[in-house]
N, C-alpha and C. Protein backbone atom coordinates (compact mmCIF):
# COMPACT_ATOMS: atom_id res chain seq x y z
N UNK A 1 59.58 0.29 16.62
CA UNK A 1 59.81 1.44 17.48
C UNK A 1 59.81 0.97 18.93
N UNK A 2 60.62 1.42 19.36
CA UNK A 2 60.62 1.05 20.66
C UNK A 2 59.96 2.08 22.08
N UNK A 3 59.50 1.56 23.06
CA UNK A 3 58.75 2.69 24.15
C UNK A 3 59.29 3.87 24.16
N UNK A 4 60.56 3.73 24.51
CA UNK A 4 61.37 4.91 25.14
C UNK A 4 61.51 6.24 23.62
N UNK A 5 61.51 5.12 22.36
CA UNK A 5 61.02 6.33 21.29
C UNK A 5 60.10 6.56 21.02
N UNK A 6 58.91 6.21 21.32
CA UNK A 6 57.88 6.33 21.36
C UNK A 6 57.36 7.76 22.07
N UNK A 7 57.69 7.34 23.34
CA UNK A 7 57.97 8.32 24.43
C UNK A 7 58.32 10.01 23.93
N UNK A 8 59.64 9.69 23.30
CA UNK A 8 60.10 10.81 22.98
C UNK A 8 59.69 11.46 21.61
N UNK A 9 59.05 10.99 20.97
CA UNK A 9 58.11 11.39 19.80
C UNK A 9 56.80 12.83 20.71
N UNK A 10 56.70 12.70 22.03
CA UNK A 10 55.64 13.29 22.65
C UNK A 10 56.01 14.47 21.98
N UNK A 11 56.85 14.93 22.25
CA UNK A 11 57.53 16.48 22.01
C UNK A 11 57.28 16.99 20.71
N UNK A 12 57.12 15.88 19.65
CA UNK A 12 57.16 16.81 18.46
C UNK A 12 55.70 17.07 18.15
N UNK A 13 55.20 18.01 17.17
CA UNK A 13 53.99 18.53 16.72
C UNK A 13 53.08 17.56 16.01
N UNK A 14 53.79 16.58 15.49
CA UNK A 14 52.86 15.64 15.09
C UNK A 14 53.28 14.24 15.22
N UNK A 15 51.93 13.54 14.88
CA UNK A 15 52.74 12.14 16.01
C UNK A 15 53.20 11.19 14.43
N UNK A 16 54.06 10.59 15.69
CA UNK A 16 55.32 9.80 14.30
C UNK A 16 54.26 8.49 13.73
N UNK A 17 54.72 8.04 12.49
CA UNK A 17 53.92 7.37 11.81
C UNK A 17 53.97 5.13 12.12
N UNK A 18 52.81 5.68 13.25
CA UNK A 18 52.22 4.43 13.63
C UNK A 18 51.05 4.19 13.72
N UNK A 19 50.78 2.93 13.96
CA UNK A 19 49.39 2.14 14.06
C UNK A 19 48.27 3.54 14.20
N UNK A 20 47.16 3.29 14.28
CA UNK A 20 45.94 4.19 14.70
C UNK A 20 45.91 3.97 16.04
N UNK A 21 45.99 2.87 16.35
CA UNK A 21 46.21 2.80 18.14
C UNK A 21 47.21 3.58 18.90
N UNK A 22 48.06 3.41 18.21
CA UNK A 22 49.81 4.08 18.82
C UNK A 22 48.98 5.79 18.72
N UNK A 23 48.79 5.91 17.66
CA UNK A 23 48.22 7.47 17.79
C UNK A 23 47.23 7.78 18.33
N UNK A 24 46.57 7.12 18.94
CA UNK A 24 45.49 7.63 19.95
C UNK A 24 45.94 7.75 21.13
N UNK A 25 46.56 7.16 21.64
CA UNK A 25 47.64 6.80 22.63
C UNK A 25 48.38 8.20 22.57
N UNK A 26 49.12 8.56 21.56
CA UNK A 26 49.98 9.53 21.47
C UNK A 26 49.01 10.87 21.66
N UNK A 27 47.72 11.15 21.25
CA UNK A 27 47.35 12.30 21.04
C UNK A 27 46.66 12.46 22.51
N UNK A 28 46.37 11.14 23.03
CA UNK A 28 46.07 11.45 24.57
C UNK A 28 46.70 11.83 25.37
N UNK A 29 48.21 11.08 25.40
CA UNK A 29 49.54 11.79 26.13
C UNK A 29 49.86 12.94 25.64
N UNK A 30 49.65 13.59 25.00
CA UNK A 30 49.38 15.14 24.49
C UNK A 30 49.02 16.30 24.79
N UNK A 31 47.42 15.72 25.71
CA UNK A 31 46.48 16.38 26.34
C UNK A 31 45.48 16.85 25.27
N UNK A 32 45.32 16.13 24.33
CA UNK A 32 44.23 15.87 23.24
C UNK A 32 43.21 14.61 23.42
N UNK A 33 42.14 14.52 24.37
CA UNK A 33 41.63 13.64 24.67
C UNK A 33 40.65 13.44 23.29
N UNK A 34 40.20 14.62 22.88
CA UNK A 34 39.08 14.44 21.77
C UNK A 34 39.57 13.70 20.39
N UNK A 35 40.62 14.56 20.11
CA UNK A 35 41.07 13.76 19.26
C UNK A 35 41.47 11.92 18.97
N UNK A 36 42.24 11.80 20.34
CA UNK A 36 42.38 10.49 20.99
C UNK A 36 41.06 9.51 20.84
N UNK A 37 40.26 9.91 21.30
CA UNK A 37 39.08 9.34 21.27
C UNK A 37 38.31 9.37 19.79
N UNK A 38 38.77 10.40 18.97
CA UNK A 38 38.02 10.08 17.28
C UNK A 38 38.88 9.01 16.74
N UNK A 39 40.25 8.97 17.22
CA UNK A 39 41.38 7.75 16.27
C UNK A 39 40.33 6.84 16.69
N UNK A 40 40.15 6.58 17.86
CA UNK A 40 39.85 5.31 18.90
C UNK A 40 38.82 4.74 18.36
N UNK A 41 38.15 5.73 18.15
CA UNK A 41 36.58 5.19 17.62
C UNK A 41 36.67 4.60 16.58
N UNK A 42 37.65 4.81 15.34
CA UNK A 42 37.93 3.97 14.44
C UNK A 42 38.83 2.88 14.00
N UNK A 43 38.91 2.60 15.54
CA UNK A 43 39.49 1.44 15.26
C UNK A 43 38.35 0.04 15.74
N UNK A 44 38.27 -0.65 14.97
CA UNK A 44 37.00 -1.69 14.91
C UNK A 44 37.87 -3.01 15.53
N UNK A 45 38.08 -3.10 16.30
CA UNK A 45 39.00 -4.51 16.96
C UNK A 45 39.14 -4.05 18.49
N UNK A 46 39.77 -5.44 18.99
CA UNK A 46 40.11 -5.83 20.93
C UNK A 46 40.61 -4.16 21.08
N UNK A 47 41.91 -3.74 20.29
CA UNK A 47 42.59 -3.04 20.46
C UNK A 47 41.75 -1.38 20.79
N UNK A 48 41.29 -1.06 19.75
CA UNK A 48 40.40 -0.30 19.98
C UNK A 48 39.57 0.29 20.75
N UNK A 49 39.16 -0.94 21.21
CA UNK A 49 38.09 -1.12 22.36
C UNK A 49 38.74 -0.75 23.72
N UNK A 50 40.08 -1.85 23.86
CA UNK A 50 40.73 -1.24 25.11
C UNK A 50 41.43 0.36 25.38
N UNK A 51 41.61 1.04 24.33
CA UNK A 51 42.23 1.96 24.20
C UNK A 51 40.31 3.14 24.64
N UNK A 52 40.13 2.65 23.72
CA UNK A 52 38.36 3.39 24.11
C UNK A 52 38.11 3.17 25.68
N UNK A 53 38.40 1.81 26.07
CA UNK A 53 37.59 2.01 27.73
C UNK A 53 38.83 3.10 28.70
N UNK A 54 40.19 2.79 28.27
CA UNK A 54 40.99 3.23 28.86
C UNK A 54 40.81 5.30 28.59
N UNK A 55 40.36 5.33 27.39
CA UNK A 55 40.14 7.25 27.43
C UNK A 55 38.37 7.73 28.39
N UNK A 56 37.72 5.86 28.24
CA UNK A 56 36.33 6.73 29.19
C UNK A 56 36.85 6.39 30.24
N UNK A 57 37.83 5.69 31.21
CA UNK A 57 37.88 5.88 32.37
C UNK A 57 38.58 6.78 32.57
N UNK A 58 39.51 7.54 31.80
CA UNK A 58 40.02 8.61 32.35
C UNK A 58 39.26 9.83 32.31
N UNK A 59 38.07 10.14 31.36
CA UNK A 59 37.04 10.71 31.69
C UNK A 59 36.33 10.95 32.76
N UNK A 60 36.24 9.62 33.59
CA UNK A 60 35.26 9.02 34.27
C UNK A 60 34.04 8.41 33.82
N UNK A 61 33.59 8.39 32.75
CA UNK A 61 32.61 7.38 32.73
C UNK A 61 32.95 6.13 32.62
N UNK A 62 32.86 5.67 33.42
CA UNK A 62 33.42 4.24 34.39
C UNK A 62 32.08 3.05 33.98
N UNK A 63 30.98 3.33 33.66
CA UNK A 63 30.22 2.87 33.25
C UNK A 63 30.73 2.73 31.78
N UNK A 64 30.69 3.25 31.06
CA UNK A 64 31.09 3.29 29.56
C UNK A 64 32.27 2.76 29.72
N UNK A 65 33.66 2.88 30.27
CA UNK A 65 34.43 1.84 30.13
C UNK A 65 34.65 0.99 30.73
N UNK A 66 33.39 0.41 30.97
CA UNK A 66 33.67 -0.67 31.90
C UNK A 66 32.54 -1.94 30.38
N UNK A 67 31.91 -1.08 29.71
CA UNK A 67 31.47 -1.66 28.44
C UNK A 67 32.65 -1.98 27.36
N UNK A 68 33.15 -1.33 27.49
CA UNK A 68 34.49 -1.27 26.25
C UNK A 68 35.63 -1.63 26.72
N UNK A 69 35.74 -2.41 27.85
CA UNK A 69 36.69 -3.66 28.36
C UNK A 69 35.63 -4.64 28.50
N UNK A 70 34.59 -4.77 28.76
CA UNK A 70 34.48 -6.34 28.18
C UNK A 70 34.44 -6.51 26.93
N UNK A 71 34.48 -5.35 25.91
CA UNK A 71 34.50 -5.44 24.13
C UNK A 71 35.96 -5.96 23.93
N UNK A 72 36.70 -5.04 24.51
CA UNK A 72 38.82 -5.55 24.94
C UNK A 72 39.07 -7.10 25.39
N UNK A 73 38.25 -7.71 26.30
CA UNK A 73 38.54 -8.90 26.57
C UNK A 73 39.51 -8.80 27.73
N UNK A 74 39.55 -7.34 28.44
CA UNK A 74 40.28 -6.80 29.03
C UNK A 74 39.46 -6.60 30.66
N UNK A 75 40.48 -6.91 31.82
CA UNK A 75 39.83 -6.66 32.99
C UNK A 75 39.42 -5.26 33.18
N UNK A 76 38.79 -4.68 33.61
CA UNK A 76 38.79 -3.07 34.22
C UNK A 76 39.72 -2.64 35.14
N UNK A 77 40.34 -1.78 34.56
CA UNK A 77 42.00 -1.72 34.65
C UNK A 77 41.37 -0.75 36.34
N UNK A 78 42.19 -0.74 37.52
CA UNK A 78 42.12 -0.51 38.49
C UNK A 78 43.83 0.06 39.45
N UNK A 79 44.30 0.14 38.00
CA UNK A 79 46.02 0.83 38.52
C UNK A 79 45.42 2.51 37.99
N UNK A 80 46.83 2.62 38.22
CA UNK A 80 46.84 4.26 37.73
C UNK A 80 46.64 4.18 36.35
N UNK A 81 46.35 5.79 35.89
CA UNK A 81 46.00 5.76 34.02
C UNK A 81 47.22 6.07 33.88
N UNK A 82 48.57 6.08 34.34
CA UNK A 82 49.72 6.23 33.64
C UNK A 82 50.12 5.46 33.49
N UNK A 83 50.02 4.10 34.01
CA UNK A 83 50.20 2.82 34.11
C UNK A 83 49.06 2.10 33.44
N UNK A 84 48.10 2.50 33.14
CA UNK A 84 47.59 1.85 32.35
C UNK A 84 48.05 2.36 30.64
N UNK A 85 47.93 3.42 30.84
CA UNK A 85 49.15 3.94 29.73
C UNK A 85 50.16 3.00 29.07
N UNK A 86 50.42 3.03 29.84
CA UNK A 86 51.82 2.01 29.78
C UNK A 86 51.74 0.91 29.36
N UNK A 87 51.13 0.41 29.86
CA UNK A 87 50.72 -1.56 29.73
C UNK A 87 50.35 -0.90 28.27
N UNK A 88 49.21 -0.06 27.91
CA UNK A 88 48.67 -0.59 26.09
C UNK A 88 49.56 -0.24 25.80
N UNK A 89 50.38 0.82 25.21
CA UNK A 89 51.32 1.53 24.63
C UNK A 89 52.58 0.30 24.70
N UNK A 90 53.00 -0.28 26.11
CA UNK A 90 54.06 -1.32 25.58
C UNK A 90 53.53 -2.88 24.73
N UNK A 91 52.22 -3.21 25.08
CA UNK A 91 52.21 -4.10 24.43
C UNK A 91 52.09 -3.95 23.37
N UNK A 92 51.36 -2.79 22.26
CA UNK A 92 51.38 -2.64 21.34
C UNK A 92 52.53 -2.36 20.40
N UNK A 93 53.37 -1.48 21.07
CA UNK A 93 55.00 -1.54 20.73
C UNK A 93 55.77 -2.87 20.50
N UNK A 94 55.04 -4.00 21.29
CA UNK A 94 55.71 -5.37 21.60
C UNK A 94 55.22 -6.26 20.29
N UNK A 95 54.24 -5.92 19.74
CA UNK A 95 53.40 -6.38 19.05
C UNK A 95 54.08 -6.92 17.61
């Protein structure tokens, strides 16, 4: 699948059939943070983790994801969250 369909999957009612990551991702761009964050939690890997620090900093607990990027192996992302958006969502697409 590629971003730009990815992208356009937003629109429909349920999210198209990818990874658990891709769908946490998707249910956050949604405006379903809770949900986003139950996929997230079950995912047990780097991936996971970065997707987890990336929904507590958009929370703000900046403390908590600043735990779950060093679990990511991941810097503490310091761009925008649409852009950080972006970066997981394409690399995982890239994947």
């Amino acid at each position: 699948m590629t971003a730009e369909h990815f992208r356009a999957t937003l629109s429909a009612d349920t999210p198209p059939s990818v990874s658990p990551a891709l769908r946490a991702l998707w249910y956050d761009r949604r405006g379903d943070w809770k949900t986003a964050h139950e996929v997230a939690q079950d995912i047990d890997d780097a991936t996971g983790a970065w997707i987890h620090a990336y929904l507590h900093r958009k929370e703000g607990d900046l403390e908590n994801a600043a735990y779950w990027y060093r679990r990511a192996k991941q810097p503490v992302a310091t761009d925008s969250l649409e852009s950080e958006w972006e970066r997981i969502a394409t690399t995982l697409l890239e994947a």
